[in-house]
C-alpha atoms as a PDB file:
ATOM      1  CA  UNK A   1       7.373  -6.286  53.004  1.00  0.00           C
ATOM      2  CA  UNK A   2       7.461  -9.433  50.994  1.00  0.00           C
ATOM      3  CA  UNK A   3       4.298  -8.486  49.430  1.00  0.00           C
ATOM      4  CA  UNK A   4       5.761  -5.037  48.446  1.00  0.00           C
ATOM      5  CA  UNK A   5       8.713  -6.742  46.635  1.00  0.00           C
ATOM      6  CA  UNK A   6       6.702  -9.154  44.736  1.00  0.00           C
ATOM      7  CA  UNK A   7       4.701  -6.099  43.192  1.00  0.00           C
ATOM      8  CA  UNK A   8       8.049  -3.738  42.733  1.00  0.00           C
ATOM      9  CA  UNK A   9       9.458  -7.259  40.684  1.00  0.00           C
ATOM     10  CA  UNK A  10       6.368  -7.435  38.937  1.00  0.00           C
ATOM     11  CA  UNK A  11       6.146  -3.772  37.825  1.00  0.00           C
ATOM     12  CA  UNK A  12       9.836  -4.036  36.970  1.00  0.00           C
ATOM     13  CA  UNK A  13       9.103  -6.897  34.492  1.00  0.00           C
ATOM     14  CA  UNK A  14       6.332  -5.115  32.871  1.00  0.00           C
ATOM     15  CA  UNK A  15       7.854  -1.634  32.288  1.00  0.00           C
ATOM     16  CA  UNK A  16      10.991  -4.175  30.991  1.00  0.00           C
ATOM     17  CA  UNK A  17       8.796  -5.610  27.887  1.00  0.00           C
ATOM     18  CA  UNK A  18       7.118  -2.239  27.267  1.00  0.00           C
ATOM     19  CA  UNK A  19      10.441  -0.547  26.589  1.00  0.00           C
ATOM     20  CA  UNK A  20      11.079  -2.897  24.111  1.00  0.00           C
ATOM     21  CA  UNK A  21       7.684  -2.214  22.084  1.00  0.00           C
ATOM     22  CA  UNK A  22       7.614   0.736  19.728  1.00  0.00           C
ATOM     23  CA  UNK A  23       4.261   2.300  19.291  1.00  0.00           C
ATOM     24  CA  UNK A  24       4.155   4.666  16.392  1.00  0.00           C
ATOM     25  CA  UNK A  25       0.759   5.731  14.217  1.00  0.00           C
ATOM     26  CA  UNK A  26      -1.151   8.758  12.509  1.00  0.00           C
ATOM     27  CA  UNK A  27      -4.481  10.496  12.939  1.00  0.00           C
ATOM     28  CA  UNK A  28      -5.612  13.321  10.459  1.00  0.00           C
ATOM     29  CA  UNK A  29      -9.208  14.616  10.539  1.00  0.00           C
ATOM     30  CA  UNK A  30     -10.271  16.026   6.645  1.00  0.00           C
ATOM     31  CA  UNK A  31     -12.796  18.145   4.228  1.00  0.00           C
ATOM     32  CA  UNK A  32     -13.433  16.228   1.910  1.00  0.00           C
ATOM     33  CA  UNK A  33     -15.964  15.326  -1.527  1.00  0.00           C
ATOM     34  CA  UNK A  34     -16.242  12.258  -2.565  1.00  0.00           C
ATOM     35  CA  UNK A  35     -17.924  10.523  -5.749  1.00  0.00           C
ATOM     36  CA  UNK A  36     -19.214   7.473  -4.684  1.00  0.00           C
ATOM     37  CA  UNK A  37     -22.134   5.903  -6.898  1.00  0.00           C
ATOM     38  CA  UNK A  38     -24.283   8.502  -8.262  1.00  0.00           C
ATOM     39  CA  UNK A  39     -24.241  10.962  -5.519  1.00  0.00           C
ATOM     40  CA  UNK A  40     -20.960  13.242  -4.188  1.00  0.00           C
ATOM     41  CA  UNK A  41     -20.832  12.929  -0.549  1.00  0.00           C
ATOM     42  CA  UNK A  42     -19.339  15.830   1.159  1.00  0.00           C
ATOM     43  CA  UNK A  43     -18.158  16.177   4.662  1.00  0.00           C
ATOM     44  CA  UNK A  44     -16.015  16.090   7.320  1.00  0.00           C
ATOM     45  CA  UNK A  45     -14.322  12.789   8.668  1.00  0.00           C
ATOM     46  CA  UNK A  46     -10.986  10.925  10.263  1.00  0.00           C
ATOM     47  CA  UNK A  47      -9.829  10.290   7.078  1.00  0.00           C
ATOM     48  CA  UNK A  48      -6.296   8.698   8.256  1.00  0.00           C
ATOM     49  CA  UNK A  49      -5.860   6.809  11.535  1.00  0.00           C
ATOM     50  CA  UNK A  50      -3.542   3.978  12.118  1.00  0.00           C
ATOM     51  CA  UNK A  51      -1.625   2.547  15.342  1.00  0.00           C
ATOM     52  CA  UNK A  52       1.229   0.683  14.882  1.00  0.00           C
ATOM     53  CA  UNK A  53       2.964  -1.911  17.815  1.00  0.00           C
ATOM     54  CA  UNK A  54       6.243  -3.177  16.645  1.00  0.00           C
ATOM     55  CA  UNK A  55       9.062  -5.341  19.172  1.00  0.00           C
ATOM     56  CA  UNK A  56      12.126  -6.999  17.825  1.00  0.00           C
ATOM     57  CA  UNK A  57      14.702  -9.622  20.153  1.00  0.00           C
ATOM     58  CA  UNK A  58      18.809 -10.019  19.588  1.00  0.00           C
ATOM     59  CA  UNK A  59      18.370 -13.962  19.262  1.00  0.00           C
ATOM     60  CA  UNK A  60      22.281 -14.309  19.028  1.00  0.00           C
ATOM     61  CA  UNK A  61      24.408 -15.220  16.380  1.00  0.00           C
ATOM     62  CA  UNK A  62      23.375 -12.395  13.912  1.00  0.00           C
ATOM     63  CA  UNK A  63      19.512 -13.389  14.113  1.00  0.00           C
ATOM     64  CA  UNK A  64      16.651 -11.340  15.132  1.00  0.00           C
ATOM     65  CA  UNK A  65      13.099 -11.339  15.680  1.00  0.00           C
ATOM     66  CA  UNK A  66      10.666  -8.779  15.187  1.00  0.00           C
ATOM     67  CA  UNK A  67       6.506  -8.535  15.233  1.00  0.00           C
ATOM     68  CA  UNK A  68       4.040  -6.086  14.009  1.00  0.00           C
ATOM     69  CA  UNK A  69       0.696  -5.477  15.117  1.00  0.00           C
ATOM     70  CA  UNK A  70      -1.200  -2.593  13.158  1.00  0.00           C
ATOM     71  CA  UNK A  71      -4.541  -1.843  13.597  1.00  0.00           C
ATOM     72  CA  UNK A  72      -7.224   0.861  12.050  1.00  0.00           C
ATOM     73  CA  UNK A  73      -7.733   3.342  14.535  1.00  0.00           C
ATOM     74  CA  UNK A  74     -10.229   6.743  13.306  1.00  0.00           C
ATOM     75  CA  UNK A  75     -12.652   7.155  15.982  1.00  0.00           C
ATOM     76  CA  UNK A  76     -15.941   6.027  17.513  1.00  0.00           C
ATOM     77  CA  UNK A  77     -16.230   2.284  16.530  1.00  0.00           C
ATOM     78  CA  UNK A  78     -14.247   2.606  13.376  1.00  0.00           C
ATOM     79  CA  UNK A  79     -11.482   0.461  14.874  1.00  0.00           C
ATOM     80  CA  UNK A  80     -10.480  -2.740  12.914  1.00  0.00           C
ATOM     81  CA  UNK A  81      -7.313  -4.672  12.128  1.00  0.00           C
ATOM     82  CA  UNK A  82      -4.401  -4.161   9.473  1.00  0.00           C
ATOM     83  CA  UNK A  83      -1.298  -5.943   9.400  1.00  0.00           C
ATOM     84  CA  UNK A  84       0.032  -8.466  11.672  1.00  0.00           C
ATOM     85  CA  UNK A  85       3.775 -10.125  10.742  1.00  0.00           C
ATOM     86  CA  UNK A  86       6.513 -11.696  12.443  1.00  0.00           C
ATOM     87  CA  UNK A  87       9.895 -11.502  10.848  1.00  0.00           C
ATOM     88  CA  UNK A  88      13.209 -13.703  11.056  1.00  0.00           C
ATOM     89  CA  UNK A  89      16.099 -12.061  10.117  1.00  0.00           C
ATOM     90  CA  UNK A  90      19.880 -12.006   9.180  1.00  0.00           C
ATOM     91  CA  UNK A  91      22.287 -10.410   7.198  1.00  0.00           C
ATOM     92  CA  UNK A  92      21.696 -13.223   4.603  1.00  0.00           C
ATOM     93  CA  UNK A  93      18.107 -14.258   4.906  1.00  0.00           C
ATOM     94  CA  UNK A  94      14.525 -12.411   5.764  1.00  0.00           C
ATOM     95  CA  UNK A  95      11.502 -14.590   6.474  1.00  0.00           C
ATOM     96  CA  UNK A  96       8.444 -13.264   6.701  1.00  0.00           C
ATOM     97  CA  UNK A  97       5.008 -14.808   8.010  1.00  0.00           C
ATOM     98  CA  UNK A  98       1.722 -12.661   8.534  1.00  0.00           C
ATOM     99  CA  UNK A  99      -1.374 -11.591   7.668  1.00  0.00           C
ATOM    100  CA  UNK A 100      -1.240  -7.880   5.352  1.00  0.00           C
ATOM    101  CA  UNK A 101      -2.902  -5.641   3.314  1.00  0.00           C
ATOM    102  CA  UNK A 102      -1.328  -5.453  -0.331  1.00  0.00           C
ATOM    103  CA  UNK A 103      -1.740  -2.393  -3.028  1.00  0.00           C
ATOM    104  CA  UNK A 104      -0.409  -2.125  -6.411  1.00  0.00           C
ATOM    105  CA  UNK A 105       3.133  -1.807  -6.536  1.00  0.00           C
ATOM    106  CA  UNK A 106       2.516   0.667  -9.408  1.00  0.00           C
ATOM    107  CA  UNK A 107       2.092   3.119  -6.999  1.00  0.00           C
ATOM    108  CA  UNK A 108       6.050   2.853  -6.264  1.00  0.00           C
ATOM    109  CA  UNK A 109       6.200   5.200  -9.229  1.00  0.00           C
ATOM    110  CA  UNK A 110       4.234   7.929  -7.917  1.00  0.00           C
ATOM    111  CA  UNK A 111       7.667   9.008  -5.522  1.00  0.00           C
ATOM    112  CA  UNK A 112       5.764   9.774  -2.338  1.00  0.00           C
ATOM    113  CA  UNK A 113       3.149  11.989  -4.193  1.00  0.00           C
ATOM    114  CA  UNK A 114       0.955  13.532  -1.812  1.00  0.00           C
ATOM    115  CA  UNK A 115      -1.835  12.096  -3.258  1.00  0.00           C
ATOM    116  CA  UNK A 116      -4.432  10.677  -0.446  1.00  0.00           C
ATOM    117  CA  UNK A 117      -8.255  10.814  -1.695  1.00  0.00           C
ATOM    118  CA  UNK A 118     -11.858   9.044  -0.670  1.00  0.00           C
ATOM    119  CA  UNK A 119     -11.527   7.105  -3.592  1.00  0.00           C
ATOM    120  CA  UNK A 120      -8.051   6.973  -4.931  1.00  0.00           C
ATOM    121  CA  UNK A 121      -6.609   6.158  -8.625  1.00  0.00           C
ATOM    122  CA  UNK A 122      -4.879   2.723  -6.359  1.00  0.00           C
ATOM    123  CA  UNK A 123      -8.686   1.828  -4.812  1.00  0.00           C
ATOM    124  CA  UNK A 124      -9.527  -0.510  -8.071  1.00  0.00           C
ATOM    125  CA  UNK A 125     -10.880   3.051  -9.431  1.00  0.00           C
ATOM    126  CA  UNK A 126      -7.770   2.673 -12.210  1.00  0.00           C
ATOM    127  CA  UNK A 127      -5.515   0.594 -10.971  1.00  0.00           C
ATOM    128  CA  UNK A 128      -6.159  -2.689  -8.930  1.00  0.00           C
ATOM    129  CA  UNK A 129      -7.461  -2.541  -5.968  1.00  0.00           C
ATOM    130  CA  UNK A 130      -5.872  -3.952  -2.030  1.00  0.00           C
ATOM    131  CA  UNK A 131      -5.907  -7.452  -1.596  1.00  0.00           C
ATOM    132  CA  UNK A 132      -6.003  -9.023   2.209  1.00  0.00           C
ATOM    133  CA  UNK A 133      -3.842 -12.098   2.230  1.00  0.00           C
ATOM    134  CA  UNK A 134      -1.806 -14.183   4.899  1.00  0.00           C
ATOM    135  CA  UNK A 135       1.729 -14.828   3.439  1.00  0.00           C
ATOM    136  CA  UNK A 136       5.006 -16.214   4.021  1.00  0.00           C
ATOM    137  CA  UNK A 137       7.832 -14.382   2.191  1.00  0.00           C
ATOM    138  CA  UNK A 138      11.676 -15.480   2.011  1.00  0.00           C
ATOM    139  CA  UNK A 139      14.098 -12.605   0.633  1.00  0.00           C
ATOM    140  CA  UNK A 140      17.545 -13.005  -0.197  1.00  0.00           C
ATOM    141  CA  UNK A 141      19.486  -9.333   0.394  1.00  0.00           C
ATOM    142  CA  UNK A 142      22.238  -9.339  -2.298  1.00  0.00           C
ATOM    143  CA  UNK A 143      23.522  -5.807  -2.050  1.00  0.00           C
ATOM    144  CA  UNK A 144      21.631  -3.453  -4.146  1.00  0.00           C
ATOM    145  CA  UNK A 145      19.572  -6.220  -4.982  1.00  0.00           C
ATOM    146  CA  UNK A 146      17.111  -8.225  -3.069  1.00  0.00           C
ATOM    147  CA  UNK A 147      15.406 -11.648  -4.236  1.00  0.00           C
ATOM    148  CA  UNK A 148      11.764 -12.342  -2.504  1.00  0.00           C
ATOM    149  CA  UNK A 149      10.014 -15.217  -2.969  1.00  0.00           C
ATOM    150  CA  UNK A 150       6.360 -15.540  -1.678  1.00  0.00           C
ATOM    151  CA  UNK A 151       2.952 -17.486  -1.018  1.00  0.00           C
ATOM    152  CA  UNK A 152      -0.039 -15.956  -0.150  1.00  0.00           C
ATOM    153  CA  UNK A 153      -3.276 -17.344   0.644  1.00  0.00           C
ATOM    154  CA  UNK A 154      -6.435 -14.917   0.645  1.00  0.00           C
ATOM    155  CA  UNK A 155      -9.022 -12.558  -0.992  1.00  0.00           C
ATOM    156  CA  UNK A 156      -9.485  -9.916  -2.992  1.00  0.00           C
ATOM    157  CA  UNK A 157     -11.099  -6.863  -4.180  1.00  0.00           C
ATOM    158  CA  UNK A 158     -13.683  -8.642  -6.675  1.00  0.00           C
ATOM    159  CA  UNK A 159     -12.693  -5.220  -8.714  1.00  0.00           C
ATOM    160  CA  UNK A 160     -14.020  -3.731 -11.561  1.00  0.00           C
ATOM    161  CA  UNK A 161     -14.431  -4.811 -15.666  1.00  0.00           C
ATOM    162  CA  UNK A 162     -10.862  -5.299 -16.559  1.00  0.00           C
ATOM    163  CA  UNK A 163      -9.447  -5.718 -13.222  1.00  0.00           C
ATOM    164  CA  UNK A 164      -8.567  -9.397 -12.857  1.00  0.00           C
ATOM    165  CA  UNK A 165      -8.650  -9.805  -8.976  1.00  0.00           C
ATOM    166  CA  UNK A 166      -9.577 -12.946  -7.592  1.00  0.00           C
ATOM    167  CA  UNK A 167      -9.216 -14.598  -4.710  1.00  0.00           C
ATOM    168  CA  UNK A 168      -7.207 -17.939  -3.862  1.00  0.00           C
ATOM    169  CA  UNK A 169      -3.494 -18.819  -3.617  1.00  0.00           C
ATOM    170  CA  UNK A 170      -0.507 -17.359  -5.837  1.00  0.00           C
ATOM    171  CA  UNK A 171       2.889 -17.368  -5.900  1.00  0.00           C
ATOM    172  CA  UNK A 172       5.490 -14.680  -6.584  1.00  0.00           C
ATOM    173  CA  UNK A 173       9.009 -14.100  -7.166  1.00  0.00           C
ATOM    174  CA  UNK A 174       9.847 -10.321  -7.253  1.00  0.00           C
ATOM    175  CA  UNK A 175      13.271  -8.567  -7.325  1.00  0.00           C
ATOM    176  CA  UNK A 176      14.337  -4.685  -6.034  1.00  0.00           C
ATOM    177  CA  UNK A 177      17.288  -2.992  -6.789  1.00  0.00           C
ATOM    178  CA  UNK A 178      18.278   0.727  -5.375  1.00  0.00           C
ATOM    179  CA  UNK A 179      21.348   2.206  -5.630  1.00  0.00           C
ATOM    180  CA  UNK A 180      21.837   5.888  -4.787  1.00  0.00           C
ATOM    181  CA  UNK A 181      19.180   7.246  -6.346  1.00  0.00           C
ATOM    182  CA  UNK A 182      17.805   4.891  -8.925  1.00  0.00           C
ATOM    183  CA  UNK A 183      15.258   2.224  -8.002  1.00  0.00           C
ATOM    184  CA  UNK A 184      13.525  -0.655  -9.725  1.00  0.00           C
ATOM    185  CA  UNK A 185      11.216  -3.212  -8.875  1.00  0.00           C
ATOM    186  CA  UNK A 186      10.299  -5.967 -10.719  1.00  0.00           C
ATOM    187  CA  UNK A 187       7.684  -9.176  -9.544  1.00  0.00           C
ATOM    188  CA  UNK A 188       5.934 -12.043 -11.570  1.00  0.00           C
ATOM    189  CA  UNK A 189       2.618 -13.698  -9.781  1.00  0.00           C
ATOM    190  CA  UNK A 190       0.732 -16.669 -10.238  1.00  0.00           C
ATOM    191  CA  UNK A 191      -2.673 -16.738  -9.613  1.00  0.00           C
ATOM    192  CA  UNK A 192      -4.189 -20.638  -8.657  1.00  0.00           C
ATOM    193  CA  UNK A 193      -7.000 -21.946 -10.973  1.00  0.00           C
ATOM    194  CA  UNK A 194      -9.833 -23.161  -8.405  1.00  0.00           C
ATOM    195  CA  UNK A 195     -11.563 -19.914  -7.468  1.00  0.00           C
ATOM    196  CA  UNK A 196     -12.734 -17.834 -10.243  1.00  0.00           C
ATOM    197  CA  UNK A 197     -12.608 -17.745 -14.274  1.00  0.00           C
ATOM    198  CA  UNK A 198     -10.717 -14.708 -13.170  1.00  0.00           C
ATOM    199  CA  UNK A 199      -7.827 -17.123 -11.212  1.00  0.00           C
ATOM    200  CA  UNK A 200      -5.477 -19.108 -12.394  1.00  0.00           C
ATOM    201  CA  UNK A 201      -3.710 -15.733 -14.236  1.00  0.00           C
ATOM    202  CA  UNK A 202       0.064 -14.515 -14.579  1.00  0.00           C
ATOM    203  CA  UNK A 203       0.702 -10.684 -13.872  1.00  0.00           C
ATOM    204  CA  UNK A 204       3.517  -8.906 -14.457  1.00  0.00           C
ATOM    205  CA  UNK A 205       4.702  -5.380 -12.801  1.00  0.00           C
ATOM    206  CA  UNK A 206       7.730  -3.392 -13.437  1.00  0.00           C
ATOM    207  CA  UNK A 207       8.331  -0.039 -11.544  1.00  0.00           C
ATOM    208  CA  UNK A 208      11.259   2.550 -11.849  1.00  0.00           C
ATOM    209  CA  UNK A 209      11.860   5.816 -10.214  1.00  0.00           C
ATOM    210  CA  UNK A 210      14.860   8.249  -9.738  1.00  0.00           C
ATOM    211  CA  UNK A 211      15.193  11.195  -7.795  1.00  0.00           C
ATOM    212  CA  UNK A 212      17.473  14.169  -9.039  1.00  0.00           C
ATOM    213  CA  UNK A 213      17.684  16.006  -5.639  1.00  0.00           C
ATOM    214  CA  UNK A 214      15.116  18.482  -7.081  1.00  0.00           C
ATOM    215  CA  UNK A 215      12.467  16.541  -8.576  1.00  0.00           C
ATOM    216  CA  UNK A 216      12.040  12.883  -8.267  1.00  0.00           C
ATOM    217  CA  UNK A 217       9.813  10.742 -11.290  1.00  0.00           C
ATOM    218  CA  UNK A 218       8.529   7.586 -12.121  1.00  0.00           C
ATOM    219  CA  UNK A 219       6.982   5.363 -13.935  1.00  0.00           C
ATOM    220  CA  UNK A 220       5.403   1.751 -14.083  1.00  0.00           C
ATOM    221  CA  UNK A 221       3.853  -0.622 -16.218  1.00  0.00           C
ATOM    222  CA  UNK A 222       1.220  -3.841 -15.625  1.00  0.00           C
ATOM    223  CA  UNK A 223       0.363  -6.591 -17.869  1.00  0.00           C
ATOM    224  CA  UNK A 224      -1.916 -10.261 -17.659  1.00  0.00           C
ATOM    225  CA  UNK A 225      -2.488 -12.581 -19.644  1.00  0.00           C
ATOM    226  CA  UNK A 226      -6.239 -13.947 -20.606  1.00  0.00           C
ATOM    227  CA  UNK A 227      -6.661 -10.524 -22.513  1.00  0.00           C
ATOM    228  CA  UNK A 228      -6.835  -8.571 -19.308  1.00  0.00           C
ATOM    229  CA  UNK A 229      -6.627  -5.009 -19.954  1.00  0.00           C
ATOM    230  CA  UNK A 230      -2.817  -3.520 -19.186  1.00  0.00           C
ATOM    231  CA  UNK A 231      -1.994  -0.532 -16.495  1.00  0.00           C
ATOM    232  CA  UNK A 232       0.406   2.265 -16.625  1.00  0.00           C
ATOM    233  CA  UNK A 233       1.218   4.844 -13.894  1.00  0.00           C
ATOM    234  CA  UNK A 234       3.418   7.852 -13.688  1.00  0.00           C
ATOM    235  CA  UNK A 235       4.716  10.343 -11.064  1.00  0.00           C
ATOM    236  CA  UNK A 236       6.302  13.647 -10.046  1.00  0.00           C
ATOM    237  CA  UNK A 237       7.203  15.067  -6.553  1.00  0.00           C
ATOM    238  CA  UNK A 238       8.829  18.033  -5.736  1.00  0.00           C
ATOM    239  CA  UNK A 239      10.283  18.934  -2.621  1.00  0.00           C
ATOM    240  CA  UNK A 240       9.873  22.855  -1.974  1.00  0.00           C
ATOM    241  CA  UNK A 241      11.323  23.943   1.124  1.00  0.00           C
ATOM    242  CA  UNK A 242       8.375  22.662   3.969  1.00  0.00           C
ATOM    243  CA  UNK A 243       5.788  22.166   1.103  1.00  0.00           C
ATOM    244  CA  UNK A 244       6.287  18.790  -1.295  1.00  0.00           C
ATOM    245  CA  UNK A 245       4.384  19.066  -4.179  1.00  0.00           C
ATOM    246  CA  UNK A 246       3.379  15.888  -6.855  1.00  0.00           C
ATOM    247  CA  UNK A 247       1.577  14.969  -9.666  1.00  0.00           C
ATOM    248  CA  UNK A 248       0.839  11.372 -10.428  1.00  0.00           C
ATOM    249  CA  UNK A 249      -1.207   9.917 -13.979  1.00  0.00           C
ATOM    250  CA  UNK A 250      -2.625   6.419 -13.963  1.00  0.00           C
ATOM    251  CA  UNK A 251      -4.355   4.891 -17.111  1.00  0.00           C
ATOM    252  CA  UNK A 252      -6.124   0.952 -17.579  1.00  0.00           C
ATOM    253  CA  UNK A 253      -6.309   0.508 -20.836  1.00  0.00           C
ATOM    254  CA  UNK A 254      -9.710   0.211 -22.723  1.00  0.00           C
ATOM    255  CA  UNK A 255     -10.936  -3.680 -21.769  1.00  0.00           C
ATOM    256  CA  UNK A 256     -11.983  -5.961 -23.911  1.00  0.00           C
ATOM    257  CA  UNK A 257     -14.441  -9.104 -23.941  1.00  0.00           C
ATOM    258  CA  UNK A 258     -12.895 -11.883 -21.988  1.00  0.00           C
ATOM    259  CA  UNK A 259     -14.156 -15.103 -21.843  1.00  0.00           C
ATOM    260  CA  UNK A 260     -11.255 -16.772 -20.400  1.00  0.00           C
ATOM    261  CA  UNK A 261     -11.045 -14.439 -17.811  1.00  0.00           C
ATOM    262  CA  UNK A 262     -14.668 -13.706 -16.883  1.00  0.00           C
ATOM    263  CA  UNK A 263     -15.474 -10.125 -18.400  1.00  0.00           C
ATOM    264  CA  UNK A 264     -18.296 -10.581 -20.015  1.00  0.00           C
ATOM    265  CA  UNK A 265     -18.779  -6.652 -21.006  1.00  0.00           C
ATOM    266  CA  UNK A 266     -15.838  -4.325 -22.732  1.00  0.00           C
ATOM    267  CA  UNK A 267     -15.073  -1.201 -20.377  1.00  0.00           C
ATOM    268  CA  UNK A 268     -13.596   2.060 -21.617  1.00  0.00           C
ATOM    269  CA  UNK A 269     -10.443   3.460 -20.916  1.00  0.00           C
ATOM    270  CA  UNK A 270      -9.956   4.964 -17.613  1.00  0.00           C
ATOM    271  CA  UNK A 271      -7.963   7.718 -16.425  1.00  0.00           C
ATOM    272  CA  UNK A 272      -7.160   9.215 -12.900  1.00  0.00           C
ATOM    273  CA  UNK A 273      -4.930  12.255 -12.581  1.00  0.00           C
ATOM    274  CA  UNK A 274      -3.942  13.666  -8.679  1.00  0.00           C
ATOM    275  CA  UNK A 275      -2.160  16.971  -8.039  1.00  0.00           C
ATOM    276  CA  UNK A 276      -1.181  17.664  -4.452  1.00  0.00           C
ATOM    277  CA  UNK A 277       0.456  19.856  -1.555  1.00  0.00           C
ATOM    278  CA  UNK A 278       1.929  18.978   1.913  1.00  0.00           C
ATOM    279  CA  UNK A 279       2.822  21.393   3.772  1.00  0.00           C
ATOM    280  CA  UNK A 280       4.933  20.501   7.104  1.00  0.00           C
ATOM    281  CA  UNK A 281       3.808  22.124  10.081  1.00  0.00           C
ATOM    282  CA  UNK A 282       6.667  20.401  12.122  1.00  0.00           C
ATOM    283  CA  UNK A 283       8.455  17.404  11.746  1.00  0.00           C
ATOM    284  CA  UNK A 284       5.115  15.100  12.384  1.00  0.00           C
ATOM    285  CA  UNK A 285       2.399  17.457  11.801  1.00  0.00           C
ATOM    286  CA  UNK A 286       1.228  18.402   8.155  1.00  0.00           C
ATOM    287  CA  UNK A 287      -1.779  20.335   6.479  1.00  0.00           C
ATOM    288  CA  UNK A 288      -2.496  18.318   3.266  1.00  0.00           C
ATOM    289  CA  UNK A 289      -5.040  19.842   0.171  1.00  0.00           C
ATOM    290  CA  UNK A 290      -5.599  17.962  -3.476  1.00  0.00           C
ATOM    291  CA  UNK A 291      -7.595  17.373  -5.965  1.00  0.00           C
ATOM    292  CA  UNK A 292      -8.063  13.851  -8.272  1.00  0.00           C
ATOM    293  CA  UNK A 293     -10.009  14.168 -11.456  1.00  0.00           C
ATOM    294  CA  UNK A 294     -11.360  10.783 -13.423  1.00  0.00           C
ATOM    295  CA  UNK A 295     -12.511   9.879 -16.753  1.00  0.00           C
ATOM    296  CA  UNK A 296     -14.093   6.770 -18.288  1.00  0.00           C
ATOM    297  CA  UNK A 297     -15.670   6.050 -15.379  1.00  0.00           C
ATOM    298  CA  UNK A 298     -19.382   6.726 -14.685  1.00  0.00           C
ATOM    299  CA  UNK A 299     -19.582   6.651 -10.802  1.00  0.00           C
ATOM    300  CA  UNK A 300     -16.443   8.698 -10.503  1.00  0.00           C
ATOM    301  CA  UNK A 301     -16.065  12.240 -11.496  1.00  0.00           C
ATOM    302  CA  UNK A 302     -13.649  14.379  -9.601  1.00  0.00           C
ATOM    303  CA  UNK A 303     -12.740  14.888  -5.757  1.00  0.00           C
ATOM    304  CA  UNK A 304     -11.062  16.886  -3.258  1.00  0.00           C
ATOM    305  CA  UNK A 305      -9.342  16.788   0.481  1.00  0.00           C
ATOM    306  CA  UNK A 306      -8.543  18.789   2.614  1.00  0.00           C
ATOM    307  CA  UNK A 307      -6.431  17.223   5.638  1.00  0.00           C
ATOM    308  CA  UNK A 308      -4.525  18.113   8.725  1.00  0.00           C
ATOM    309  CA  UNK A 309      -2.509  15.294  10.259  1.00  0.00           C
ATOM    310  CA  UNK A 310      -0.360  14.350  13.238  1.00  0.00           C
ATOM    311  CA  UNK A 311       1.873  11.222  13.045  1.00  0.00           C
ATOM    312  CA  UNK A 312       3.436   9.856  16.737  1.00  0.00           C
END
């Protein structure tokens, strides 16, 4: 009898801290062509797969705490791990500590484009590539506005001519305001010095978008210093009924020598252009087809995919 109690308590405590964990994530199996070095490659694969575990505690007085475990999840041994954060939080303060994954934020202005390809405009193809850093991040919610101030310690993409990634430590202050249906981002970083010629750099980023009910656009701009080529990217999405259609444009500017930076050979111009179609099946399931086309680049010509995809 005793024993029998002791495991009912124990299964009571368990199925307590599962409720409070949310587990959400996305699998999508695609058709695909994509122009990697000389060769296309052509196929089929798990082109999307992510599982998310997220838990947050009341700790009293208007403060909470939250966690987030993602990991890479798209079959056979391709498992590996994303993000991982815990998060503070009030109505007055948000502190942030983790390790993540960070894009370009110039990809706010593509408005939810379905635009998901092998290669991607936002894989250091045109625009910078991810960067895997651990953080700590402090933002100040003023309203519309919101004030973030973070440190990051990590690596990144060692990109291509004109890129400017590095790896080390940087600093950033960025600010966010949305208001109905305007939004704009803003966020300055500082690169440290004792990595790479590339290092010790300033970068710039602004992003705006605005949706009109029936269309939504966007735009955003990127600059550095130590004569590193500049970034713009631009976006449409339409929502049709179940289908969402968008268009997105992104352009790095022609690049130059740059001693003080590291390039030692000029690149041209490059250009990626996407043009997509999601079509929802139901609420979480979605058939997905587009097409990317690139120019002044001479291991990327132009790809497709072809993707059906279940989110949980």
């Amino acid at each position: 009898m005793k024993k029998t109690l002791i495991a009912l308590a124990a299964v009571a405590v368990v199925s307590t801290s599962f409720a409070q964990v949310a587990i959400t994530g996305k699998l999508g199996f695609a058709i695909q062509a994509s122009p990697v070095l000389v060769n296309k490659v052509r196929g089929m694969a798990i082109s999307d797969g992510d599982i998310n575990f997220t838990a947050s505690e009341d700790l009293g007085g208007g403060m909470k705490a939250s966690v987030l475990s993602a990991m890479q999840l798209r079959g056979r041994n391709n498992i590996g791990a994303r993000n991982g954060t815990i998060t503070l939080s009030s109505k007055d303060l948000v502190i942030t500590a983790g390790a993540v994954e960070v894009g370009s934020s110039l990809t706010n202005a593509w408005v939810s484009a379905p635009a998901s390809f092998v290669s991607g405009p936002d894989n250091d193809t045109v625009l910078d590539g991810v960067s895997n850093v651990d953080l700590i991040s402090v933002t100040l919610p003023l309203g519309a506005l919101s004030i973030t101030g973070a440190y990051t310690d990590g690596s990144a993409t060692a990109g291509a001519a004109g890129s400017g990634n590095g790896a080390g430590q940087a600093t950033q202050l960025a600010l966010a305001y949305k208001t109905g249906a305007l939004s704009l981002t803003a966020d300055v970083t500082n690169t440290s010095a004792s990595v790479a010629a590339a290092d010790g750099g300033v970068r710039t980023r602004v992003t705006g978008t605005y949706d009109f009910g029936v269309v939504a656009v966007g735009a955003g701009f990127q600059m550095k210093n130590k004569n590193i080529a500049s970034q713009t990217s631009f976006g449409i999405t339409a929502p049709l009924g179940a289908v969402t259609v968008g268009l997105t444009h992104s352009v790095r500017a022609a690049q130059a020598i740059s001693a003080e930076a590291g390039i030692a050979a000029a690149a041209a111009e490059r250009t990626g252009t996407t043009f997509g179609a999601s079509y929802a099946l139901s609420k979480t399931t979605s058939l997905y087809a587009g097409i990317a086309s690139y120019t002044g680049i001479a291991t990327d010509d132009n790809e497709y995919r072809i993707r059906l995809m279940k989110s949980f």
